[in-house]
Protein backbone atom coordinates (compact mmCIF):
# COMPACT_ATOMS: atom_id res chain seq x y z
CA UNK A 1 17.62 16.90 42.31
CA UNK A 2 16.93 20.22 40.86
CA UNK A 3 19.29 22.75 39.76
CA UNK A 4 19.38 26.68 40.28
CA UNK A 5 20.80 28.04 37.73
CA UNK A 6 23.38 30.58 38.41
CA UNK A 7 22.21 33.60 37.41
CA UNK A 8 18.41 32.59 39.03
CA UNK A 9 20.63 31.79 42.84
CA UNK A 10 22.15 35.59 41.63
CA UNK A 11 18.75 37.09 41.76
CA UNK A 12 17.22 34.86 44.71
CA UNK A 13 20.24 36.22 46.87
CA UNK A 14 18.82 39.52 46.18
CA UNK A 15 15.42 39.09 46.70
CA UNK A 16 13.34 41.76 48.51
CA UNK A 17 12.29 40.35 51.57
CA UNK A 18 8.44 41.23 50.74
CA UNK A 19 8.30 41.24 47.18
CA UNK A 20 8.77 37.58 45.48
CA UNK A 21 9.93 37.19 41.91
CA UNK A 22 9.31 35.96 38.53
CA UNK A 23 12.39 34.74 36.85
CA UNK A 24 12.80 33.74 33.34
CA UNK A 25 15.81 31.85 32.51
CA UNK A 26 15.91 32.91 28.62
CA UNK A 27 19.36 31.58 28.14
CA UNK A 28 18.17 28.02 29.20
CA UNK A 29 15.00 28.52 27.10
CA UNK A 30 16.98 29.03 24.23
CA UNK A 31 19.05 26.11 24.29
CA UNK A 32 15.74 24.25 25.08
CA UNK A 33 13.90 25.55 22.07
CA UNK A 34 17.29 24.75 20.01
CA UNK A 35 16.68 21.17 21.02
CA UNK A 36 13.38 20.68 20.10
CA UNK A 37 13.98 22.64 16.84
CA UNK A 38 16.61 20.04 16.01
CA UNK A 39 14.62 17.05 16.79
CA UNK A 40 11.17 18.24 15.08
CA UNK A 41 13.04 18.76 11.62
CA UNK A 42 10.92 18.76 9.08
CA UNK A 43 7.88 19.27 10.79
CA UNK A 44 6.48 23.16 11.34
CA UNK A 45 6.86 24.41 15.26
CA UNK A 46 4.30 26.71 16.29
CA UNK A 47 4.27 27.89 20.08
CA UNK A 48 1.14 28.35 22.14
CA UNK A 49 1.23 31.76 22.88
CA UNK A 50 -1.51 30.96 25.81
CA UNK A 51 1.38 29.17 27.83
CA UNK A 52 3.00 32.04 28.13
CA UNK A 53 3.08 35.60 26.56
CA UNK A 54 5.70 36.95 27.78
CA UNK A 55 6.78 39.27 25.81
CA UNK A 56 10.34 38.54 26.35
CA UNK A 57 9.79 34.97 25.93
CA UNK A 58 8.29 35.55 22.26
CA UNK A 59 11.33 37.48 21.26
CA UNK A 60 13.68 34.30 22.90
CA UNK A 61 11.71 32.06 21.20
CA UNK A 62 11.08 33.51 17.89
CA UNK A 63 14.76 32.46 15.89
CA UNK A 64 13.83 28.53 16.58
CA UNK A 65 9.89 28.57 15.87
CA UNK A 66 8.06 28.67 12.49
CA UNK A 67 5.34 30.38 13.83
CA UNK A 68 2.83 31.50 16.82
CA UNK A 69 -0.50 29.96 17.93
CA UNK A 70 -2.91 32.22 19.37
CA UNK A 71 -6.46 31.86 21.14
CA UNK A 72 -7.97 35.41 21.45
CA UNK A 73 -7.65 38.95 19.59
CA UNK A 74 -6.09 40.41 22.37
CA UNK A 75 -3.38 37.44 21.84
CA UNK A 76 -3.34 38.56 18.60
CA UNK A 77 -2.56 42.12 18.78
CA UNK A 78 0.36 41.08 20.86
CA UNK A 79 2.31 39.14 18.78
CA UNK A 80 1.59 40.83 16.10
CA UNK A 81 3.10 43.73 17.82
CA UNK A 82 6.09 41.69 20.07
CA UNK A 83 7.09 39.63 17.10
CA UNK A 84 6.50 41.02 13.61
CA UNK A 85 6.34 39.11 10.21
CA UNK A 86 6.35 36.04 12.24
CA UNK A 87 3.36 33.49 11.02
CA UNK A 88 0.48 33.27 13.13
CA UNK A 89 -2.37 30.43 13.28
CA UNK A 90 -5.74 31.58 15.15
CA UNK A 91 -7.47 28.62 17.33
CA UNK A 92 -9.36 28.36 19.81
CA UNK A 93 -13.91 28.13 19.97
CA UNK A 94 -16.19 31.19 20.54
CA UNK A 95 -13.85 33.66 17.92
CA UNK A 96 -15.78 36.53 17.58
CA UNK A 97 -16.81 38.65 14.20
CA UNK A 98 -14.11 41.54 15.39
CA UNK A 99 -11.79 38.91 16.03
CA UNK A 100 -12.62 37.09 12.61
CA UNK A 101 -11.99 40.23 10.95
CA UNK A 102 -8.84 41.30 12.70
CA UNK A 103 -7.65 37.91 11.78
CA UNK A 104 -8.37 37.64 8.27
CA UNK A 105 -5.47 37.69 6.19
CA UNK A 106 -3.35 38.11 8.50
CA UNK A 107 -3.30 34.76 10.14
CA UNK A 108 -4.42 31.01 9.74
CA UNK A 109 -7.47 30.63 10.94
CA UNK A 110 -8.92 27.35 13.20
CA UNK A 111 -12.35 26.85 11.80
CA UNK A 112 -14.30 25.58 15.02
CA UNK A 113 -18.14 25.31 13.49
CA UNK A 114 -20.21 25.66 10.51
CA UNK A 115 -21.57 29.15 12.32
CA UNK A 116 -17.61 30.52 13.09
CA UNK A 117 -17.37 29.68 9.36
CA UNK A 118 -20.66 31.21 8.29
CA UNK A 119 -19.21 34.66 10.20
CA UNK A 120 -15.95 34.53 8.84
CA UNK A 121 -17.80 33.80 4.73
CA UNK A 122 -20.33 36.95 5.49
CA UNK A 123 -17.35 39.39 6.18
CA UNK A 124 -16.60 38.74 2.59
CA UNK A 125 -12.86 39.58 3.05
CA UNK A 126 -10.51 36.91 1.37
CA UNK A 127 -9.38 34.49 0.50
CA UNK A 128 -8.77 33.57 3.81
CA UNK A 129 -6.96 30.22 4.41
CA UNK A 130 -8.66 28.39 7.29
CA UNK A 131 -8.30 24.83 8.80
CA UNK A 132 -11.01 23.21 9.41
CA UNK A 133 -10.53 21.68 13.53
CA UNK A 134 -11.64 18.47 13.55
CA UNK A 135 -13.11 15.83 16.91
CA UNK A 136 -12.04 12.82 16.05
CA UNK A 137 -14.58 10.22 18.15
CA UNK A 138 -10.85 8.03 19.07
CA UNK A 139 -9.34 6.80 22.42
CA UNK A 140 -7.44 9.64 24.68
CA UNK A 141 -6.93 7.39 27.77
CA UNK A 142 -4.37 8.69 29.61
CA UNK A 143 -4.31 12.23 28.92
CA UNK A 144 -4.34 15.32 31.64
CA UNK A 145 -6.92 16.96 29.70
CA UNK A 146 -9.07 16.19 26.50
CA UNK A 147 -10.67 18.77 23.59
CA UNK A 148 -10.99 15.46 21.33
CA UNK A 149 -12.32 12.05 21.23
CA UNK A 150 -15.48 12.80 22.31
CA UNK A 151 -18.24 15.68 23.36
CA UNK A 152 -16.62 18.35 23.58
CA UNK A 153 -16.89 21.74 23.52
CA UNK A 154 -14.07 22.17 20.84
CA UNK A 155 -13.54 21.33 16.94
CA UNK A 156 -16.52 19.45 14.92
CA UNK A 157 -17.68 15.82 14.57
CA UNK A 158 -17.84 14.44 10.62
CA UNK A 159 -21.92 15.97 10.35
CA UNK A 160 -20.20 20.10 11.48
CA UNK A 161 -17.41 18.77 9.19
CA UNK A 162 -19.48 17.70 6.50
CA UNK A 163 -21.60 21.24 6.85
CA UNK A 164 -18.43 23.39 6.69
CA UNK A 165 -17.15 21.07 3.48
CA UNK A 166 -20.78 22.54 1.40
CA UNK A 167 -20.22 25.68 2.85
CA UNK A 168 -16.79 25.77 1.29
CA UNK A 169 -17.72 24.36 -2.38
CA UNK A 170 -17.74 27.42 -4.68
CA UNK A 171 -16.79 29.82 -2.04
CA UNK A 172 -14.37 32.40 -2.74
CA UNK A 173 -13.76 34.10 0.13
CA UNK A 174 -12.34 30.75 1.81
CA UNK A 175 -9.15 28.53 0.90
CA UNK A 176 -9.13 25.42 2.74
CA UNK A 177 -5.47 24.09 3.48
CA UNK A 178 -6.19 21.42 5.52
CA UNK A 179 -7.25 20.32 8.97
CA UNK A 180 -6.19 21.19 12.71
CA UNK A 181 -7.19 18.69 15.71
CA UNK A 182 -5.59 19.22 19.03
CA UNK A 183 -7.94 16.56 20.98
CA UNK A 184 -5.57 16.55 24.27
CA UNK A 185 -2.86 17.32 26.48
CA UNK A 186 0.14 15.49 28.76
CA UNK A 187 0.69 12.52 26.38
CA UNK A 188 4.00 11.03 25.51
CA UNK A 189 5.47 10.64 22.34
CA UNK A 190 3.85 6.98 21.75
CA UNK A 191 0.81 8.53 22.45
CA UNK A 192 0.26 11.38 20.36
CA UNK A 193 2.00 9.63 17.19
CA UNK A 194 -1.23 6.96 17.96
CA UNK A 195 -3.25 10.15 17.33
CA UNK A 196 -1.67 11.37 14.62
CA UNK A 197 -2.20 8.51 13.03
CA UNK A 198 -5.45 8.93 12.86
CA UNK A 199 -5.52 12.44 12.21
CA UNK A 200 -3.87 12.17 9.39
CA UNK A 201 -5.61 9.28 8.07
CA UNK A 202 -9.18 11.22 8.22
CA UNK A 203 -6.69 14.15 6.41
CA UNK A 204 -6.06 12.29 3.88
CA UNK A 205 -9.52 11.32 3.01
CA UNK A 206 -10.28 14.73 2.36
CA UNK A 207 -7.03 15.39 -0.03
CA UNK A 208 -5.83 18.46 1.96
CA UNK A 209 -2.03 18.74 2.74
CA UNK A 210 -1.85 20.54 5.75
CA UNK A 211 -2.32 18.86 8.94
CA UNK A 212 -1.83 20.92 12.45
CA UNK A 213 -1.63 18.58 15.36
CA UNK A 214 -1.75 20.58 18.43
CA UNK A 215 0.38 20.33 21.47
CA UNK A 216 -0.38 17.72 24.07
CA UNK A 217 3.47 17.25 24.86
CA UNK A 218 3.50 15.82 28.49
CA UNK A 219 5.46 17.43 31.00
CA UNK A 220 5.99 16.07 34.47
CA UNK A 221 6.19 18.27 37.77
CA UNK A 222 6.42 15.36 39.89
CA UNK A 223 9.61 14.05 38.28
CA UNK A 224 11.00 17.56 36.47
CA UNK A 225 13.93 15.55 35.28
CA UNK A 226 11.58 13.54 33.06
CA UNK A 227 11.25 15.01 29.69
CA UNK A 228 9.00 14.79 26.31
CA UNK A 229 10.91 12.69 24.13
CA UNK A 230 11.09 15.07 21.37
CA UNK A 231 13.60 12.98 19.55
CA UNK A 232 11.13 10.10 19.23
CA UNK A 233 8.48 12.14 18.30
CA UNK A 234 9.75 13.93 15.65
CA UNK A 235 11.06 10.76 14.06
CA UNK A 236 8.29 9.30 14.58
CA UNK A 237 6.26 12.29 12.66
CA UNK A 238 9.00 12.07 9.71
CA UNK A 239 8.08 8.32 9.11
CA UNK A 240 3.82 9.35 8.83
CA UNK A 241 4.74 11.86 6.54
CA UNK A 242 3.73 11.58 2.78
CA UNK A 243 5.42 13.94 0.01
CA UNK A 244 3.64 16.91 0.14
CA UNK A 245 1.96 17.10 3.47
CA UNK A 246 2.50 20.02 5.88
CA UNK A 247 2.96 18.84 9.44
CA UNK A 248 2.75 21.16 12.17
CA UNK A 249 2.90 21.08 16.09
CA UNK A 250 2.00 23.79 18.85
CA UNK A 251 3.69 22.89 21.63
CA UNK A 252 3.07 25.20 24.50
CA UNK A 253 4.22 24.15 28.42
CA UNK A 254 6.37 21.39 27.22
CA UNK A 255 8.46 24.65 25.66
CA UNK A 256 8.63 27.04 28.38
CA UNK A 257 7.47 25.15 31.80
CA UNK A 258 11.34 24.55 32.65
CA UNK A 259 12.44 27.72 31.97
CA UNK A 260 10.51 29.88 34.84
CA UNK A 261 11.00 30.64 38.71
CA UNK A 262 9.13 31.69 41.46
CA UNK A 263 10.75 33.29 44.08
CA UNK A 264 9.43 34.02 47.49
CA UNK A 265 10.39 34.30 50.87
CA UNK A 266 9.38 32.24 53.89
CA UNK A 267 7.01 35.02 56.22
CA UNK A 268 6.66 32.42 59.41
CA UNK A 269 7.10 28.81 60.30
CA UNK A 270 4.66 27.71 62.87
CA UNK A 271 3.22 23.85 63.96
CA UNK A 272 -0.61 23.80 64.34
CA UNK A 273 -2.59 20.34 65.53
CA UNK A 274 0.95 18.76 65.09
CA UNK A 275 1.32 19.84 61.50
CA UNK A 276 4.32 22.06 60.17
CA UNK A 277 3.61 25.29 57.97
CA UNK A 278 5.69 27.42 56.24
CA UNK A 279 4.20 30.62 55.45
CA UNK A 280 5.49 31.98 52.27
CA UNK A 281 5.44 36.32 51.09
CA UNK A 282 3.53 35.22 48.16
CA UNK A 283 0.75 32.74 46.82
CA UNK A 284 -1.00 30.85 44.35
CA UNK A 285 -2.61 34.71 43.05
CA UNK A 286 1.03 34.59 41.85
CA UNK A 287 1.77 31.12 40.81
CA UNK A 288 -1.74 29.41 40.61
CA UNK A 289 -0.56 26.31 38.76
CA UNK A 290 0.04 23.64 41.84
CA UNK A 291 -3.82 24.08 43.32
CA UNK A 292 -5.07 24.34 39.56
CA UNK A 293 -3.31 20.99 38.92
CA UNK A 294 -3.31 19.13 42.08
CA UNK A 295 0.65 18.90 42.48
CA UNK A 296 3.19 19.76 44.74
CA UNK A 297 5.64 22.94 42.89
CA UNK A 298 8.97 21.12 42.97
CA UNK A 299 11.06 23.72 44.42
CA UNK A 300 14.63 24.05 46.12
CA UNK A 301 15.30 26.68 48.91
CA UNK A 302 18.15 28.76 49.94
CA UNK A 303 20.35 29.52 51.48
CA UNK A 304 20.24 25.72 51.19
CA UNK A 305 19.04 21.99 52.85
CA UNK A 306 19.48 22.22 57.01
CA UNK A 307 19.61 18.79 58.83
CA UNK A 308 16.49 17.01 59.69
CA UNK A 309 13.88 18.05 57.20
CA UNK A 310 10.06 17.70 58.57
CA UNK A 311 6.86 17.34 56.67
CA UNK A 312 6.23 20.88 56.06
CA UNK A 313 3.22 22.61 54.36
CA UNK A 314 4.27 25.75 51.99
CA UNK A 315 1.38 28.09 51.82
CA UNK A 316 0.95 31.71 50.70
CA UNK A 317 -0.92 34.41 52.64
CA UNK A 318 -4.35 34.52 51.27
CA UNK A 319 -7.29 34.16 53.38
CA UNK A 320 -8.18 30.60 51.43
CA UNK A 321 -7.08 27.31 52.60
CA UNK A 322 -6.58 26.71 48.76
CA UNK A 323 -3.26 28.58 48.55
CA UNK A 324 -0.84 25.72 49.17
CA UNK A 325 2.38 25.15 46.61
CA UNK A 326 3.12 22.07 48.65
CA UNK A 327 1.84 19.32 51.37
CA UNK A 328 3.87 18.05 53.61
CA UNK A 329 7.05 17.87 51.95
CA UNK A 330 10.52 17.34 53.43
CA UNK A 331 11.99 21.01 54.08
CA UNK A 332 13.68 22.53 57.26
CA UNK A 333 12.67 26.28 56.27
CA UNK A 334 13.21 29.14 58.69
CA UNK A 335 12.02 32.96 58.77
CA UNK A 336 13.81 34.46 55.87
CA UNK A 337 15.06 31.62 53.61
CA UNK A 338 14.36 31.88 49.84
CA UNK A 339 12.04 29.03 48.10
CA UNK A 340 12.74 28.92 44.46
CA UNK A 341 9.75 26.79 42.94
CA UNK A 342 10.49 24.94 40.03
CA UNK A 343 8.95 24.84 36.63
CA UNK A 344 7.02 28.38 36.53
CA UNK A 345 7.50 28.60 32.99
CA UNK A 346 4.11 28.00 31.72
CA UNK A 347 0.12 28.44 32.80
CA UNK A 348 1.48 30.08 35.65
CA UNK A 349 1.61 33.85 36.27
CA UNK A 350 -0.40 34.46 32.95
CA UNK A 351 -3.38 31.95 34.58
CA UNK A 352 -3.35 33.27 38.04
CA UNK A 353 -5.71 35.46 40.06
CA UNK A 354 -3.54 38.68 41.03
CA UNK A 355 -6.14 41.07 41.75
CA UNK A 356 -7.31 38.58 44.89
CA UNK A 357 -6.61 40.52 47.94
CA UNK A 358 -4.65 43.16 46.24
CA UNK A 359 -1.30 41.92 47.29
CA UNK A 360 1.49 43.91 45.37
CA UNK A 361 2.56 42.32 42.05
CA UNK A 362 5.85 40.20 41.65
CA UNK A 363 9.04 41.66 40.07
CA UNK A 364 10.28 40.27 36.45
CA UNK A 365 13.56 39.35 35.86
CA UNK A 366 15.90 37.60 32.98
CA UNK A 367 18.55 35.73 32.75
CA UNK A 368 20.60 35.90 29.08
């Protein structure tokens, strides 16, 4: 069963009948973040900014994190400008020599390759403290997506690793802390402290103290009231810990997934070759994150469940057979009603295609 929060059902009683609406719950988020600040004691918390940018969301976020993780210059710029003084790390492959430059000294940098680290030595600004991003060749089974264990576009293998290590010796304009290696995403808490295991065992070889281990927290939008076991996890982090290692995290939808809501109205309800659709005021150009996955958007709907729910389709109004939120799911929607989907905190307006069609842009609203 999902709950609406209050002030969400406040906003979704108001709702333009055209327009839908992006609501951000930044009371909830904060209690959230809170939670996972409390369990992860002792180990650095970094958020993803590429989850979500909000700017809004930074500010919520920014008394309960140690720092931001960014993926782009433009990233960059923005939380350098939203949240000021806060520590930034720089990841992500193909940086280029602007971004390089805009980063140095200014924020941790993700070594991908021995040419990213060629660029960033021939700018000759420094020191600049980098972490080297390593692919580790280990077992990801299980994961929703993998940048590790094996080829990959991101991070190095031990010959780039070995490379970047001679590139280092002697160099001045370079000070290498340590190691980064996000290799995937969705896993449990069992599963990533099996990875950090051996990320930190390959950190220790080379004697650096500073090991960033990505996000990869799973979150579930079939069962929404199944959450990461941060608890376990950040116990489970204390225990690998030696004296004097650095252990970071970047969490990113596990953070802010719960915290978001789409709004939209339902346009028309028709049956066609014996199937029920709901036709919805806005789309997956809005809220792109069910077709991208493969999931049904757990949603609830106002102004609440009628008797005798049918298999009902939800689908926006592009012209694409791809803009479903839901198939055939249990609803008894009419002209009118309100669906509030569920879990539109993260990859979700930021990832979606809003220029398709040219359909008029959803409001922003939030809840403190």
């Amino acid at each position: 069963m999902i709950e609406l929060p209050a002030g969400v059902r406040d906003i979704a009683e108001r709702l333009s009948h055209d327009r839908p609406a992006y609501v951000y719950d930044l009371a909830g988020l904060a209690a959230h973040a809170a939670a996972v600040r409390e369990a992860m004691a002792g180990v650095e918390l970094y958020y993803a900014v590429k989850a979500n940018p909000d700017a809004e969301i930074l500010r919520a976020l920014t008394p309960f994190v140690d720092g931001f993780e960014v993926s782009s210059g433009g990233e960059l710029a923005h939380v350098r400008a939203t949240a000021p003084g806060v520590p930034v790390a720089f990841g992500g492959p193909g940086k280029t020599v602007a971004e390089l430059s805009e980063a140095a000294g200014v924020a941790r940098l993700h070594v991908e390759s021995p040419v990213e680290l060629r660029r960033l030595i021939a700018l000759g600004d420094g020191p600049v403290d980098i972490l080297l991003r390593l692919n580790l060749d280990v077992p990801v089974a299980g994961a929703a997506l993998t940048m590790g264990g094996g080829a990959t576009p991101f991070g190095m293998d031990d010959d780039g690793l070995r490379e970047c290590l001679q590139l280092i010796e002697g160099e001045p304009c370079v000070r290498l802390c340590g190691v980064q290696a996000h290799l995937a995403s969705g896993l449990g808490a069992p599963e990533l402290l099996g990875l950090a295991r051996a990320v930190l065992g390959r950190a220790r070889e080379l004697g650096r103290p500073e090991i960033n281990l990505g996000g990869g927290t799973a979150v579930s939008y079939t069962d929404p009231a199944a959450r990461f076991d941060w608890a376990a996890y950040g116990a489970g982090l204390r225990d690998l810990r030696q004296e004097g290692e650095t252990l970071r995290i970047e969490p990113g939808r596990a953070v802010t997934a719960y915290c978001g809501w789409y709004l939209t109205r339902v346009l028309d309800v028709k049956r066609v070759h014996g199937r029920r659709f709901a036709i919805v005021t806005g789309g997956t150009h809005h809220l792109r994150t069910p077709v991208t996955k493969g999931h049904d958007q757990p949603f609830v709907t106002l102004p609440g469940d009628r008797p005798d729910p049918e298999p009902t389709t939800i689908a926006g109004r592009l012209c694409t057979p791809k803009d479903v939120f839901a198939r055939d799911v249990p609803a008894a929607l009419a002209p009118g009603d309100v669906v509030a989907f569920a879990m539109a905190g993260a990859y979700a307006w930021n990832i979606s295609h809003y220029d398709f069609l040219m359909h008029e842009r959803p409001e922003f609203h939030y809840v403190t």
